[in-house]
C-alpha atoms as a PDB file:
ATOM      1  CA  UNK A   1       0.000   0.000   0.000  1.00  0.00           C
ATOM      2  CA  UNK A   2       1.219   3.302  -1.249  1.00  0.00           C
ATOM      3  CA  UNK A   3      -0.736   5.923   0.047  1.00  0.00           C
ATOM      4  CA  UNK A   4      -4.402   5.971   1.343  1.00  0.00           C
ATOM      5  CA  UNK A   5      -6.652   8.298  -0.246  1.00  0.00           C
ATOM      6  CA  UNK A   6     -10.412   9.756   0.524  1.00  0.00           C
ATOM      7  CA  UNK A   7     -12.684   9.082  -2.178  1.00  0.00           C
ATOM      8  CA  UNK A   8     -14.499  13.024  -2.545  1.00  0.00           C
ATOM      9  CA  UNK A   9     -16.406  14.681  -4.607  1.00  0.00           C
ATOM     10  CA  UNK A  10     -14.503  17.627  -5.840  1.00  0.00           C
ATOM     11  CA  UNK A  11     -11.351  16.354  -6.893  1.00  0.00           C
ATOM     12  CA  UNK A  12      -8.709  19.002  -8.383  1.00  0.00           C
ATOM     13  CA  UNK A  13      -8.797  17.350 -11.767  1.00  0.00           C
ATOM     14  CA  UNK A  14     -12.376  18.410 -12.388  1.00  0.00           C
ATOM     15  CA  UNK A  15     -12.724  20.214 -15.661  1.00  0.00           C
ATOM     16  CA  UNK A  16     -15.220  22.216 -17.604  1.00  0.00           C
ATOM     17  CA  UNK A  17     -15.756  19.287 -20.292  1.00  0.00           C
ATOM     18  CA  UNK A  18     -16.627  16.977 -17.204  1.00  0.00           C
ATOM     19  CA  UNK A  19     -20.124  16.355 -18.417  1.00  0.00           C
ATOM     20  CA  UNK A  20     -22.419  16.802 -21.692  1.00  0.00           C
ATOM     21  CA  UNK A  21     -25.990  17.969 -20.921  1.00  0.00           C
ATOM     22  CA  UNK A  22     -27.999  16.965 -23.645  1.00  0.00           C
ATOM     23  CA  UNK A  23     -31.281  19.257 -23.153  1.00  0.00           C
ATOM     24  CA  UNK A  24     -33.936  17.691 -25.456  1.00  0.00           C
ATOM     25  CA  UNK A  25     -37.041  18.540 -24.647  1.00  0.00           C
ATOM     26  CA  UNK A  26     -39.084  21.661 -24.948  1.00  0.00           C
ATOM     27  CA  UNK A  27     -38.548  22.973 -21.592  1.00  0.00           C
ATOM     28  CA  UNK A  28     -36.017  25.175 -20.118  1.00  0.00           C
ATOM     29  CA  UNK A  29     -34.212  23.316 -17.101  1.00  0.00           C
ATOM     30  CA  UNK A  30     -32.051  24.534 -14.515  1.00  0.00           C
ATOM     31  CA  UNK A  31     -29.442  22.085 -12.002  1.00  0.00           C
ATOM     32  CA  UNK A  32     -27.665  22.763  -8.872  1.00  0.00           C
ATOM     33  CA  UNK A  33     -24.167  21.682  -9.979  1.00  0.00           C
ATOM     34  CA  UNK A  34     -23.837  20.285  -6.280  1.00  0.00           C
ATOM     35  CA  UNK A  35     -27.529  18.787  -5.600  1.00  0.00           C
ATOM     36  CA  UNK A  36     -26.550  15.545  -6.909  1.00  0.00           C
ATOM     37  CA  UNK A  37     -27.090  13.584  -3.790  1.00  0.00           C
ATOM     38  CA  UNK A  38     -26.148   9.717  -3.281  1.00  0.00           C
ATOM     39  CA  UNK A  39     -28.144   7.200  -3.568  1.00  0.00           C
ATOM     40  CA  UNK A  40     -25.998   4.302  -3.688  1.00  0.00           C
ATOM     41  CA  UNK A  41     -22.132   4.768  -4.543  1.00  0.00           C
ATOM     42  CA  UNK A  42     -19.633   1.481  -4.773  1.00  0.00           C
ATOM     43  CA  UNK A  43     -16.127   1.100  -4.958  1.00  0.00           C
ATOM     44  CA  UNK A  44     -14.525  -2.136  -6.303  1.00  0.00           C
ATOM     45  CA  UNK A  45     -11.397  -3.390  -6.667  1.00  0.00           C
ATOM     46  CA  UNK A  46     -10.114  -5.815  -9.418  1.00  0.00           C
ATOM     47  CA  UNK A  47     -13.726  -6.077  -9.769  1.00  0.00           C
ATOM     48  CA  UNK A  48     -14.486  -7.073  -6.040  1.00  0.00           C
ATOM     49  CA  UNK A  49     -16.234  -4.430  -3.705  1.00  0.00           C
ATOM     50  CA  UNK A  50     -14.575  -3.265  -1.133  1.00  0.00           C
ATOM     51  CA  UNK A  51     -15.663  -1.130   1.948  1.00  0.00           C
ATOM     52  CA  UNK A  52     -14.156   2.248   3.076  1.00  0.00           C
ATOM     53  CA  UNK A  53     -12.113   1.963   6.741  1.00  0.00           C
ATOM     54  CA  UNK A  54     -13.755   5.419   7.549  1.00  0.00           C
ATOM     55  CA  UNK A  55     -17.447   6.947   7.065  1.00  0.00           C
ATOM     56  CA  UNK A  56     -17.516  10.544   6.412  1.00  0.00           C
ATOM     57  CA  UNK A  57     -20.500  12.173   8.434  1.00  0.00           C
ATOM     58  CA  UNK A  58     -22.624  14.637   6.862  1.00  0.00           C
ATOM     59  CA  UNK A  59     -22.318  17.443   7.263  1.00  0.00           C
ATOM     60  CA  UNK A  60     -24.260  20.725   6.996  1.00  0.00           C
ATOM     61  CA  UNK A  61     -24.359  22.327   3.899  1.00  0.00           C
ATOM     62  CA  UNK A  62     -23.155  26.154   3.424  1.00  0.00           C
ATOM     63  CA  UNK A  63     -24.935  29.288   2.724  1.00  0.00           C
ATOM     64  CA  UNK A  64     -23.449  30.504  -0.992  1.00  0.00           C
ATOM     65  CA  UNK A  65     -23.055  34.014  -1.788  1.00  0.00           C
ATOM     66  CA  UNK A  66     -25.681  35.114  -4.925  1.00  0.00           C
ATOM     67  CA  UNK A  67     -22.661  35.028  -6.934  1.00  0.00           C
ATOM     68  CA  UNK A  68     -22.067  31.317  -5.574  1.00  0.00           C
ATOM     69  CA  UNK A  69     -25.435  30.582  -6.758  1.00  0.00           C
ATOM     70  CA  UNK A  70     -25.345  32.152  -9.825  1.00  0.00           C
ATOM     71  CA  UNK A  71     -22.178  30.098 -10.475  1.00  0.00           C
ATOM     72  CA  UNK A  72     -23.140  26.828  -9.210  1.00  0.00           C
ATOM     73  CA  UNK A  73     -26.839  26.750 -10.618  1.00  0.00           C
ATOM     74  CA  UNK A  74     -26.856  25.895 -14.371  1.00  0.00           C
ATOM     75  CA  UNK A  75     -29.222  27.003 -16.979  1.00  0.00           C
ATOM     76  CA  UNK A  76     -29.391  24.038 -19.915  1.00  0.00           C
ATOM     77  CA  UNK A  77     -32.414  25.735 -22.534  1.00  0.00           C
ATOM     78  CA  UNK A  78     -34.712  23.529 -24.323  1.00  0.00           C
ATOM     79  CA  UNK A  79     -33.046  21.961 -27.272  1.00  0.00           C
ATOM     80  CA  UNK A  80     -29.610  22.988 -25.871  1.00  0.00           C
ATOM     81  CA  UNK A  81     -26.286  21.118 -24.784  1.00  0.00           C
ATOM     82  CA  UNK A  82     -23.589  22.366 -22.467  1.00  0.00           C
ATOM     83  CA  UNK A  83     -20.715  21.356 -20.929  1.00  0.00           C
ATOM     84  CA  UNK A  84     -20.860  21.581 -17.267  1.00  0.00           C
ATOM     85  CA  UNK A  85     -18.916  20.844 -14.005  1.00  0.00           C
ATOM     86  CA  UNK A  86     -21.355  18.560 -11.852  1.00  0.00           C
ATOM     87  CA  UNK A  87     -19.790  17.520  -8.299  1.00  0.00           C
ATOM     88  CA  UNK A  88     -21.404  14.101  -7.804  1.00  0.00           C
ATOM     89  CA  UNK A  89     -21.964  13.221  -4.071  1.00  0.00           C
ATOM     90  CA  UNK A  90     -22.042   9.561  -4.531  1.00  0.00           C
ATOM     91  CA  UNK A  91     -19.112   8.329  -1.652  1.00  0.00           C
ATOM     92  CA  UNK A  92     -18.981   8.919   2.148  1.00  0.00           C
ATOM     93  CA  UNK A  93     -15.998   7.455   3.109  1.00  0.00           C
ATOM     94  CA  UNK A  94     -12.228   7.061   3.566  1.00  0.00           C
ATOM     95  CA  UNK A  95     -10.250   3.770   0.814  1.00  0.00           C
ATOM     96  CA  UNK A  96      -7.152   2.425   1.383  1.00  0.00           C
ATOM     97  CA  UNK A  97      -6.217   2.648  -1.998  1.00  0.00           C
ATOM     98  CA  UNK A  98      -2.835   0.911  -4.241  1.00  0.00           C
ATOM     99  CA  UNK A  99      -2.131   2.405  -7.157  1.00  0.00           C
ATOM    100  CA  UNK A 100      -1.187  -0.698  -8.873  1.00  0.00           C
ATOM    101  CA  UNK A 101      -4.833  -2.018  -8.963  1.00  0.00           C
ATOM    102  CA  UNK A 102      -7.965  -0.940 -10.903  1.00  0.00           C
ATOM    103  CA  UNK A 103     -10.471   0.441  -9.047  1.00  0.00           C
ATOM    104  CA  UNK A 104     -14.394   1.339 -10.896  1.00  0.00           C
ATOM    105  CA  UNK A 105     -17.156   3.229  -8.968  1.00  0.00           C
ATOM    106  CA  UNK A 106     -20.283   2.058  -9.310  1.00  0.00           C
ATOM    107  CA  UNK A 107     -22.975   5.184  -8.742  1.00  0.00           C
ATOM    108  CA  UNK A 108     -26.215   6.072  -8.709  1.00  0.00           C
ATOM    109  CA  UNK A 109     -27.065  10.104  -7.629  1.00  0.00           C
ATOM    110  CA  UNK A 110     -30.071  12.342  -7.520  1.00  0.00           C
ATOM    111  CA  UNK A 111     -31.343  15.669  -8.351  1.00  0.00           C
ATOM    112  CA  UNK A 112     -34.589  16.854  -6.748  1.00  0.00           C
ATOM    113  CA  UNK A 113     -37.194  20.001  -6.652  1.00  0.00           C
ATOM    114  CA  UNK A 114     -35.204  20.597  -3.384  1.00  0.00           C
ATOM    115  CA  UNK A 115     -31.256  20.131  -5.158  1.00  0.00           C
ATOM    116  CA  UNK A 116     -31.568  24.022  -5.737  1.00  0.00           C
ATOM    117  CA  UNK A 117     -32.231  25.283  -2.865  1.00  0.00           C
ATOM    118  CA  UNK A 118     -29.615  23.381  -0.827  1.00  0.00           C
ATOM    119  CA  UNK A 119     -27.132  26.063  -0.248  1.00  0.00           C
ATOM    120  CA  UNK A 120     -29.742  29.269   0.207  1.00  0.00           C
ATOM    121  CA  UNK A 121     -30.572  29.813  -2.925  1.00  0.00           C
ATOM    122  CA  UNK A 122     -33.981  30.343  -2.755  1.00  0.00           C
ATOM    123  CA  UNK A 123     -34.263  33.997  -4.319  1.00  0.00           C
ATOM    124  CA  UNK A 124     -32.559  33.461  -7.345  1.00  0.00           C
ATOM    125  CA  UNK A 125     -33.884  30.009  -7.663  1.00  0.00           C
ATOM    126  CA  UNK A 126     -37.497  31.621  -7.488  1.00  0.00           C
ATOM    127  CA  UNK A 127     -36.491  33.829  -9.450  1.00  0.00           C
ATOM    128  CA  UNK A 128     -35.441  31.346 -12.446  1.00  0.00           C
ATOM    129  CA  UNK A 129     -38.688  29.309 -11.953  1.00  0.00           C
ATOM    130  CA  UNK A 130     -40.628  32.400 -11.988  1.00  0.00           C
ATOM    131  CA  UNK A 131     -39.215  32.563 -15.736  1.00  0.00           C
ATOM    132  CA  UNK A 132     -40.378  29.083 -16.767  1.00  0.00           C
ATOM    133  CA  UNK A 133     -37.547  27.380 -15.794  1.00  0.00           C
ATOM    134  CA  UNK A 134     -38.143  23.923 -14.746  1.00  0.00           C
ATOM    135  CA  UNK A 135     -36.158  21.988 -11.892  1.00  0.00           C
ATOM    136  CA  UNK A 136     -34.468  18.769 -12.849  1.00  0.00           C
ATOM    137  CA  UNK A 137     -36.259  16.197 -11.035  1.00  0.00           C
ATOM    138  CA  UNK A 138     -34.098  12.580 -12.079  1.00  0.00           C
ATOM    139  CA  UNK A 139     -30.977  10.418 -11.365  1.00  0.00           C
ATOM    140  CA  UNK A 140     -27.635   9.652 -12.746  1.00  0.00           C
ATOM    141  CA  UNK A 141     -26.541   6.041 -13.076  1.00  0.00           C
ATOM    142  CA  UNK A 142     -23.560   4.720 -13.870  1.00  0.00           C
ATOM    143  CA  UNK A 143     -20.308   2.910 -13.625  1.00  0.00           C
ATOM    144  CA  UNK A 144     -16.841   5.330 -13.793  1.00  0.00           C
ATOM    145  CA  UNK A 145     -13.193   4.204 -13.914  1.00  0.00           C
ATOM    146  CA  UNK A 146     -10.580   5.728 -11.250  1.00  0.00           C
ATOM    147  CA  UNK A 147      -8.099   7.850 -12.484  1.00  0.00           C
ATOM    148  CA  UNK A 148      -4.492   8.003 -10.564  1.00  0.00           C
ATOM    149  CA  UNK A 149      -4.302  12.038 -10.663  1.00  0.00           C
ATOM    150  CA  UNK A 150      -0.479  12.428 -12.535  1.00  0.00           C
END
């Protein structure tokens, strides 16, 4: 064993082309780049899952500035794709980690009516679905590779 690592959601390497959002209906949507909440996140190893040593608490979300919001909610228009930054909350927990092994994360997240309004963005949120915006209401599935960070 190397090094031991904690599995997070907002790793350094994030970058604008993290995720498409593929918009294509005939609604305007908006998403709270941090409202999507675990479900169910898995970590395996060499294809077998493993457990973390550690469980990471909750903990209570911040208050964001309206410039925070304004950053970190996401306006996708109808018929529209974007590249975004989402920060996926979908492990709780501390891995002993060897770089010399594969590792895949298993995932399921969720965005709901509430995901906005998480960090006390209620005003400009309001404001948004005072102008037809619609909240995403869905999940994510989905099965994603770990990446040593070089």
């Amino acid at each position: 064993m190397k090094e031991e690592f904690m599995i997070n959601n907002s790793p350094s390497n994030y970058n604008i082309n993290s995720f498409l959002i593929v918009n294509n209906t005939n609604e305007d949507y908006i998403i709270n780049t941090r409202g999507f909440m675990e479900k169910s996140g898995e970590v395996y190893r060499n294809g077998e899952r493993i457990s973390p040593y550690l469980i990471m608490p909750f903990s209570e979300s911040e208050i964001w500035t309206d410039e925070e919001c304004k950053k970190n909610i996401v306006l996708i228009p109808a018929g529209k794709s974007i590249n975004a930054i989402l920060h996926l909350s979908i492990l709780r927990g501390w891995y002993k980690i060897d770089d010399s092994l594969d590792y895949m994360v298993n995932f399921e997240t969720e965005h709901t009516k509430k995901s906005p309004y998480y960090y006390g963005c209620r005003k400009y949120v309001d404001s948004l679905v005072n102008q037809r915006y619609k909240i995403y209401n869905g999940t994510l599935k989905g099965k994603i590779k770990l990446l040593k960070k070089m």
